[in-house]
C-alpha atoms as a PDB file:
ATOM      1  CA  UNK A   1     -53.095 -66.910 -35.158  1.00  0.00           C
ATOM      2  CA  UNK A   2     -53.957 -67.639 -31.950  1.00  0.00           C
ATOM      3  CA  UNK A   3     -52.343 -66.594 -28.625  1.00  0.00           C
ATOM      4  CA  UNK A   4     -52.528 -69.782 -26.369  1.00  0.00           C
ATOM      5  CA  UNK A   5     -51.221 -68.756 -23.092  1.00  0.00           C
ATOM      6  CA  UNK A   6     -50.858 -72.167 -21.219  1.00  0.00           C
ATOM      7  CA  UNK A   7     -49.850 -72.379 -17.327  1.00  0.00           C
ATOM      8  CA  UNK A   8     -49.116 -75.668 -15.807  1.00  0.00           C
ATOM      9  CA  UNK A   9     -47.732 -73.838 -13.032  1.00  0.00           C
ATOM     10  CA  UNK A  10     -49.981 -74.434  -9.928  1.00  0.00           C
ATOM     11  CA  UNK A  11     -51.346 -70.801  -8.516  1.00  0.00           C
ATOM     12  CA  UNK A  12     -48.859 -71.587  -5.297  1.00  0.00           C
ATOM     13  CA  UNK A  13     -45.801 -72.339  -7.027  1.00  0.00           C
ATOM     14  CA  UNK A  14     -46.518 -69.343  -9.222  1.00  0.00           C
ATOM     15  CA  UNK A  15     -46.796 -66.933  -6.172  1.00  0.00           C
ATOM     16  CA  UNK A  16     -43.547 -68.529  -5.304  1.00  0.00           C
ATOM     17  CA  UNK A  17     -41.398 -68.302  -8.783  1.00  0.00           C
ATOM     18  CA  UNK A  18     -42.948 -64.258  -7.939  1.00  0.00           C
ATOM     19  CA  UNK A  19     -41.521 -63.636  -4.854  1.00  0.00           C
ATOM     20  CA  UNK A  20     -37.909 -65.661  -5.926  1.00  0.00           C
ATOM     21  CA  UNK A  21     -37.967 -63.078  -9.133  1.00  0.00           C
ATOM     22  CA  UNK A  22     -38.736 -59.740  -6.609  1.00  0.00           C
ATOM     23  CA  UNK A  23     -36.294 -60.905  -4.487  1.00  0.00           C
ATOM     24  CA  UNK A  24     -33.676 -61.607  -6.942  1.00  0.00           C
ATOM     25  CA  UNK A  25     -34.316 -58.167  -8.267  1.00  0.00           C
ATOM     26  CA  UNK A  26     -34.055 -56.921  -4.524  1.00  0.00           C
ATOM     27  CA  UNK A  27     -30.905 -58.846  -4.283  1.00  0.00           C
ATOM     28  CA  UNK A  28     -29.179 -57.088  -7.424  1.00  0.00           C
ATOM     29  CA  UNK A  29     -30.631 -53.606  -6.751  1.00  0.00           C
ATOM     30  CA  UNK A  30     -29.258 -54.159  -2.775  1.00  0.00           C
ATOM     31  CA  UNK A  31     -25.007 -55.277  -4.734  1.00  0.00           C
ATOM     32  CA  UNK A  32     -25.014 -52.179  -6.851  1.00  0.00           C
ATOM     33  CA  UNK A  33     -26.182 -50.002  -3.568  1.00  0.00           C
ATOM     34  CA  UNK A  34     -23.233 -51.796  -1.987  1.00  0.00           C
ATOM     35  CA  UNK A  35     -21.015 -51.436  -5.084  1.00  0.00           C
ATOM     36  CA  UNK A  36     -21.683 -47.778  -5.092  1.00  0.00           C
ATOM     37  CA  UNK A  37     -21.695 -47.426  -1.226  1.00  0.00           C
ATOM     38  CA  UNK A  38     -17.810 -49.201  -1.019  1.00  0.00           C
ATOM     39  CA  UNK A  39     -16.718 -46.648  -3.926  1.00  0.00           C
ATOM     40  CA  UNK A  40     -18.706 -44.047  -2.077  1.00  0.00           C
ATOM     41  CA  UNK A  41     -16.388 -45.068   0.422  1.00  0.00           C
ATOM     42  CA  UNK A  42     -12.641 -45.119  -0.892  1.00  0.00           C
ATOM     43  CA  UNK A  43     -13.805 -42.194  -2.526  1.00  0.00           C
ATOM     44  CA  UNK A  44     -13.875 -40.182   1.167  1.00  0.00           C
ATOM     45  CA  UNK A  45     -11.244 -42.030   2.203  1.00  0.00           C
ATOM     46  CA  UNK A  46      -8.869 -40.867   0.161  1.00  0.00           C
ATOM     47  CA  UNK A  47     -10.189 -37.771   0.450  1.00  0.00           C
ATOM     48  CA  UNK A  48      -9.624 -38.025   4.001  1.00  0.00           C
ATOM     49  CA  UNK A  49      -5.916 -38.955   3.649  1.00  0.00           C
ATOM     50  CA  UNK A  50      -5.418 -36.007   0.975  1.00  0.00           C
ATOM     51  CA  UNK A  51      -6.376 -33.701   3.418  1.00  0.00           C
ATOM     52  CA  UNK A  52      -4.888 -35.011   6.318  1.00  0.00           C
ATOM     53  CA  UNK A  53      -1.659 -34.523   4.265  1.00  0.00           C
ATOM     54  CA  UNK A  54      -2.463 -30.947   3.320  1.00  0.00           C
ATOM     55  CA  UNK A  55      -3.345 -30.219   6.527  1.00  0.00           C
ATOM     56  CA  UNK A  56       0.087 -31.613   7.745  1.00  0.00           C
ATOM     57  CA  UNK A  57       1.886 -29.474   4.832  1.00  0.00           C
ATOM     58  CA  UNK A  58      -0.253 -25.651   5.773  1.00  0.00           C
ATOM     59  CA  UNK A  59       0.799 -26.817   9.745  1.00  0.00           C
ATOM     60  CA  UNK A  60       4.676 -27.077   8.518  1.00  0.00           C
ATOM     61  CA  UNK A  61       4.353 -23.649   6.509  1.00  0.00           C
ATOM     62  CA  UNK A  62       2.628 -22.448   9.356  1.00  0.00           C
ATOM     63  CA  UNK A  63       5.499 -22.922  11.585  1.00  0.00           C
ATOM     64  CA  UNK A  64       8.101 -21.374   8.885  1.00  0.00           C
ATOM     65  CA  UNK A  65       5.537 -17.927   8.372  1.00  0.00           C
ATOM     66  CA  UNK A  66       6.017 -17.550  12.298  1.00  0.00           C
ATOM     67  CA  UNK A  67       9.290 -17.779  12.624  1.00  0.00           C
ATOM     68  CA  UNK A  68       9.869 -15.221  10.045  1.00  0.00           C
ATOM     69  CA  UNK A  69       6.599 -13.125  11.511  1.00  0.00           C
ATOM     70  CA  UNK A  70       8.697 -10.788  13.369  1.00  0.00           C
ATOM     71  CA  UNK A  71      10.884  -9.264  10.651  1.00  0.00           C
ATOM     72  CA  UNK A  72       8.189  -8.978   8.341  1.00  0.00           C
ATOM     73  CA  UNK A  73       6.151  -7.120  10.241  1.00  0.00           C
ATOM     74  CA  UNK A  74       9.445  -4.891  11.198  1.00  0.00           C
ATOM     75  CA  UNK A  75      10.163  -4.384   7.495  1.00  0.00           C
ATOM     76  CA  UNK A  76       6.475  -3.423   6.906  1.00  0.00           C
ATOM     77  CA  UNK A  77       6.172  -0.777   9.538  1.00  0.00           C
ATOM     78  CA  UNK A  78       9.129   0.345   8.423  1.00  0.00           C
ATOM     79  CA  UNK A  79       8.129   0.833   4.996  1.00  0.00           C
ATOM     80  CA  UNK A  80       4.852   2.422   6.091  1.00  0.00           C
ATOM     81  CA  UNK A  81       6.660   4.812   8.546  1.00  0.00           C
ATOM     82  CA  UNK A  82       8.270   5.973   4.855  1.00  0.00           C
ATOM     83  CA  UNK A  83       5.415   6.329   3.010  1.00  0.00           C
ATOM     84  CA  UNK A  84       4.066   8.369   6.128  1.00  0.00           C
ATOM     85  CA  UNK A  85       6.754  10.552   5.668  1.00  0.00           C
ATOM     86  CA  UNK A  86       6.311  10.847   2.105  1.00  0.00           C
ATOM     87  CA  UNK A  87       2.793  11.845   2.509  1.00  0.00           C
ATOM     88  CA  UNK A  88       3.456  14.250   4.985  1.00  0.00           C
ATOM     89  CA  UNK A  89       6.576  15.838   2.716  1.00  0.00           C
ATOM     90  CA  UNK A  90       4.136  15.502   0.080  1.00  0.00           C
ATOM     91  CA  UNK A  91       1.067  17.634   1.593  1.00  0.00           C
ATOM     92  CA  UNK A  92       3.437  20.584   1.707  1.00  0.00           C
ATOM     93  CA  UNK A  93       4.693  20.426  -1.446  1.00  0.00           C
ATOM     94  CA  UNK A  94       5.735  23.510  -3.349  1.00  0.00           C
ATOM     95  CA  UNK A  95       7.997  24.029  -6.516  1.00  0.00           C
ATOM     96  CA  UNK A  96      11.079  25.033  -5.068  1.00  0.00           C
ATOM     97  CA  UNK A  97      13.712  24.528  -7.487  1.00  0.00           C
ATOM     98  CA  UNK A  98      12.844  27.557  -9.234  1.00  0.00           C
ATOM     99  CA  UNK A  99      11.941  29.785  -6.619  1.00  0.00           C
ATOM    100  CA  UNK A 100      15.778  28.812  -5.398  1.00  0.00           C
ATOM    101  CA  UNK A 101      17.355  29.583  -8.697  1.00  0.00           C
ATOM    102  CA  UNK A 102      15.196  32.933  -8.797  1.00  0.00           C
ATOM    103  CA  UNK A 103      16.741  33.551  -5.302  1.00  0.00           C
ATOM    104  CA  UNK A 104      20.621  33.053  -6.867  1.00  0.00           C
ATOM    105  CA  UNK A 105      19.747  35.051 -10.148  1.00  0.00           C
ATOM    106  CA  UNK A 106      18.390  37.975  -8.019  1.00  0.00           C
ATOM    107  CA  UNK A 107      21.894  38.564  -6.001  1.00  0.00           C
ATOM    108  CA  UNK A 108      23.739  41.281  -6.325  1.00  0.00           C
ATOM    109  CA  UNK A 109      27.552  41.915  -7.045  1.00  0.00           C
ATOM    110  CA  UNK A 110      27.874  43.506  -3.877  1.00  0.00           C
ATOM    111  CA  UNK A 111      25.973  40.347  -1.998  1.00  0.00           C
ATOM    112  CA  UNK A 112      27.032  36.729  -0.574  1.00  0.00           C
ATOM    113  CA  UNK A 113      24.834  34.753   0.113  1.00  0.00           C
ATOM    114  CA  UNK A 114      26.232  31.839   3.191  1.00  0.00           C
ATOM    115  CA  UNK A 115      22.920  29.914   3.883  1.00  0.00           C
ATOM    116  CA  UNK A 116      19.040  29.577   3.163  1.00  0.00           C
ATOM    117  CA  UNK A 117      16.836  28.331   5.431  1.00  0.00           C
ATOM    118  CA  UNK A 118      13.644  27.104   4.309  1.00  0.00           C
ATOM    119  CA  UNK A 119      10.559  26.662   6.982  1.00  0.00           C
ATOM    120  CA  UNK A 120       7.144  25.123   5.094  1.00  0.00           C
ATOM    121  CA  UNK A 121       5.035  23.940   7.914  1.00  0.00           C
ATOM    122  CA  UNK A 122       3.315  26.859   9.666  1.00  0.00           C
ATOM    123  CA  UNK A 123       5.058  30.445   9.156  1.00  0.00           C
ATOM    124  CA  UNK A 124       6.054  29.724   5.319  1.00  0.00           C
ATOM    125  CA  UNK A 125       9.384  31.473   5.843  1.00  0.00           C
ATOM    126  CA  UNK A 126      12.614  31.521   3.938  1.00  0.00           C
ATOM    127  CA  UNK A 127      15.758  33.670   5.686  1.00  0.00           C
ATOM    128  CA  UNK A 128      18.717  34.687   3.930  1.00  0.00           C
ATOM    129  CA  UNK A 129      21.824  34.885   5.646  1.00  0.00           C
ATOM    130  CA  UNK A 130      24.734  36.498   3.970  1.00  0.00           C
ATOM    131  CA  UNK A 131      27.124  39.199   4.008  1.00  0.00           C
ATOM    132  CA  UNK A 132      26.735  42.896   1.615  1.00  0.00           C
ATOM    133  CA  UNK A 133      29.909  44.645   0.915  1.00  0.00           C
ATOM    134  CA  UNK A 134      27.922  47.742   1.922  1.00  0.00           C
ATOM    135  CA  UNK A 135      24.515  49.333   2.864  1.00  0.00           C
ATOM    136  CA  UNK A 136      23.516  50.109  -0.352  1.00  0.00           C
ATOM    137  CA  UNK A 137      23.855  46.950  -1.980  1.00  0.00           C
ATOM    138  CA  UNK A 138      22.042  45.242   1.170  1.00  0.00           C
ATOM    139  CA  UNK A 139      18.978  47.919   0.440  1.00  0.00           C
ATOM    140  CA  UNK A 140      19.025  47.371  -3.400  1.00  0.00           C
ATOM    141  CA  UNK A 141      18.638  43.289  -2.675  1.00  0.00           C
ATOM    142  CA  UNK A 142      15.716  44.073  -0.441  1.00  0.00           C
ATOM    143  CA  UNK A 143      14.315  46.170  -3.407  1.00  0.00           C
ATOM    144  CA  UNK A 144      14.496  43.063  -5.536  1.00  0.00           C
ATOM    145  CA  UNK A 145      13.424  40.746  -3.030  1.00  0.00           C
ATOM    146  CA  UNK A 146      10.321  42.597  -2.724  1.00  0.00           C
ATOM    147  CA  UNK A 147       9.582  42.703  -6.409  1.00  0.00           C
ATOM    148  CA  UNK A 148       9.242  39.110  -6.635  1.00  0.00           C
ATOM    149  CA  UNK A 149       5.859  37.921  -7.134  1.00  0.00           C
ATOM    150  CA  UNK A 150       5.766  34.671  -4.555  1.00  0.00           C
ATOM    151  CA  UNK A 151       7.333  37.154  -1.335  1.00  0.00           C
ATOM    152  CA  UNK A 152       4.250  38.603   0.338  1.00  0.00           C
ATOM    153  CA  UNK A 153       7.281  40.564   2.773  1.00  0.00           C
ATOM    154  CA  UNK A 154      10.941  41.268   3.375  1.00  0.00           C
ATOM    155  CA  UNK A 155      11.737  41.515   6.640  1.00  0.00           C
ATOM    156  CA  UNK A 156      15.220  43.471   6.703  1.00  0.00           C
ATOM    157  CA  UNK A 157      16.296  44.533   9.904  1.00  0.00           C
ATOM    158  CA  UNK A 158      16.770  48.060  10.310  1.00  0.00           C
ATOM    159  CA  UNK A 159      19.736  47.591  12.713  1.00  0.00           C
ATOM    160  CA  UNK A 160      21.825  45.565  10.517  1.00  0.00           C
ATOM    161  CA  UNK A 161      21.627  48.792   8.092  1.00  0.00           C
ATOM    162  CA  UNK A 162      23.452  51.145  10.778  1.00  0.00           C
ATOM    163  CA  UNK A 163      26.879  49.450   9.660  1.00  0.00           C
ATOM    164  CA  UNK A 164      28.182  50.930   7.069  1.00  0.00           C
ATOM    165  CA  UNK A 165      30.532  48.387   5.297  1.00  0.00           C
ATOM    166  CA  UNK A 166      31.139  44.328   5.641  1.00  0.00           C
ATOM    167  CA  UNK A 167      27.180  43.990   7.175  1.00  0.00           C
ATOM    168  CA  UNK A 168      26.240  40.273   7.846  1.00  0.00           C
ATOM    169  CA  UNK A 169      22.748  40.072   7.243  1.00  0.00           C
ATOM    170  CA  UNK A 170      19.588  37.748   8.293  1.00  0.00           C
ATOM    171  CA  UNK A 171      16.543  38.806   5.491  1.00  0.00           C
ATOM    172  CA  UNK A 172      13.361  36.983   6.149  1.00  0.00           C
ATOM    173  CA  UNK A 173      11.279  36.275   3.335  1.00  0.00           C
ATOM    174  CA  UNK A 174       7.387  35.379   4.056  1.00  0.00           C
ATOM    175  CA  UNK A 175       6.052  33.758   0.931  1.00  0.00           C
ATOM    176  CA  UNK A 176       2.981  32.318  -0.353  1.00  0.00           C
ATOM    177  CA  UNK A 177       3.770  28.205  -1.760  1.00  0.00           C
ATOM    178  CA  UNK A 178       1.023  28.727  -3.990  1.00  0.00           C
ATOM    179  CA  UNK A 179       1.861  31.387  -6.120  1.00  0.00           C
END
């Protein structure tokens, strides 16, 4: 078989039916550029009204987060000035409970006890006010007081001792947290 490629075409008309085919193929690759281009198009501009109305939406919140502002911000340094105090009660922190019920178990019948005062922050004090029914139960508490194993002293007053019955007493009690 032979291939028999005939062309009646003259060589200008040829040149021509070239150019009208790269042009039409210019022409079709230049609409789907435009095609894309126009959905390119919607494509940001609904974009653009989607954010315009979130925009509009943050601005509204906006305005309802500043009107409120102020009592948040008092309700937050309020609740920080607690946990300040927390951690403040906190860095002195000792096990009293017992140390209190050792106190009470440690009274003697001849002792009444009115009021303890408890000082943690520099001196590490506790003082003992009360009344004895005499001396010698007032100097057999300090005995026991100073037996205990977290009182470093006992600070007794010797002129509460000169009375001999009914003595109202102040005992001060240096102690050690740790122990």
């Amino acid at each position: 078989m032979i291939d028999l490629n005939l062309n009646f075409i003259p060589k200008k008309d040829k040149q021509n039916v070239f150019i009208f085919a790269i042009l039409s193929w210019s022409a079709n690759i230049m609409g789907i550029l435009l095609f894309l281009l126009i959905l390119f198009n919607l494509y940001f501009l609904l974009l653009n009204f989607l954010l315009i109305e979130q925009e509009s939406m943050l601005q509204k919140r906006s305005h309802e987060v500043s009107k409120n502002y102020f009592f948040y911000n008092q309700e937050i340094i309020n609740i920080n000035n607690h946990l300040n105090l927390i951690t403040k009660a906190a860095s002195n922190y000792a096990i009293l409970t017992p140390r209190f019920w050792k106190l009470i178990d440690t009274v003697p019948d001849g002792i009444k006890l009115n009021n303890l005062v408890l000082s943690l922050e520099n001196d590490k004090k506790i003082i003992i006010l009360g009344s004895a029914k005499n001396r010698e139960s007032l100097w057999e508490y300090k005995k026991i007081l100073e037996q205990i194993s977290w009182v470093i002293s006992v600070d007794l007053p010797t002129s509460q001792l000169i009375q001999k019955d009914d003595i109202n007493f102040n005992i001060l009690l240096n102690v050690d947290p740790l122990k």
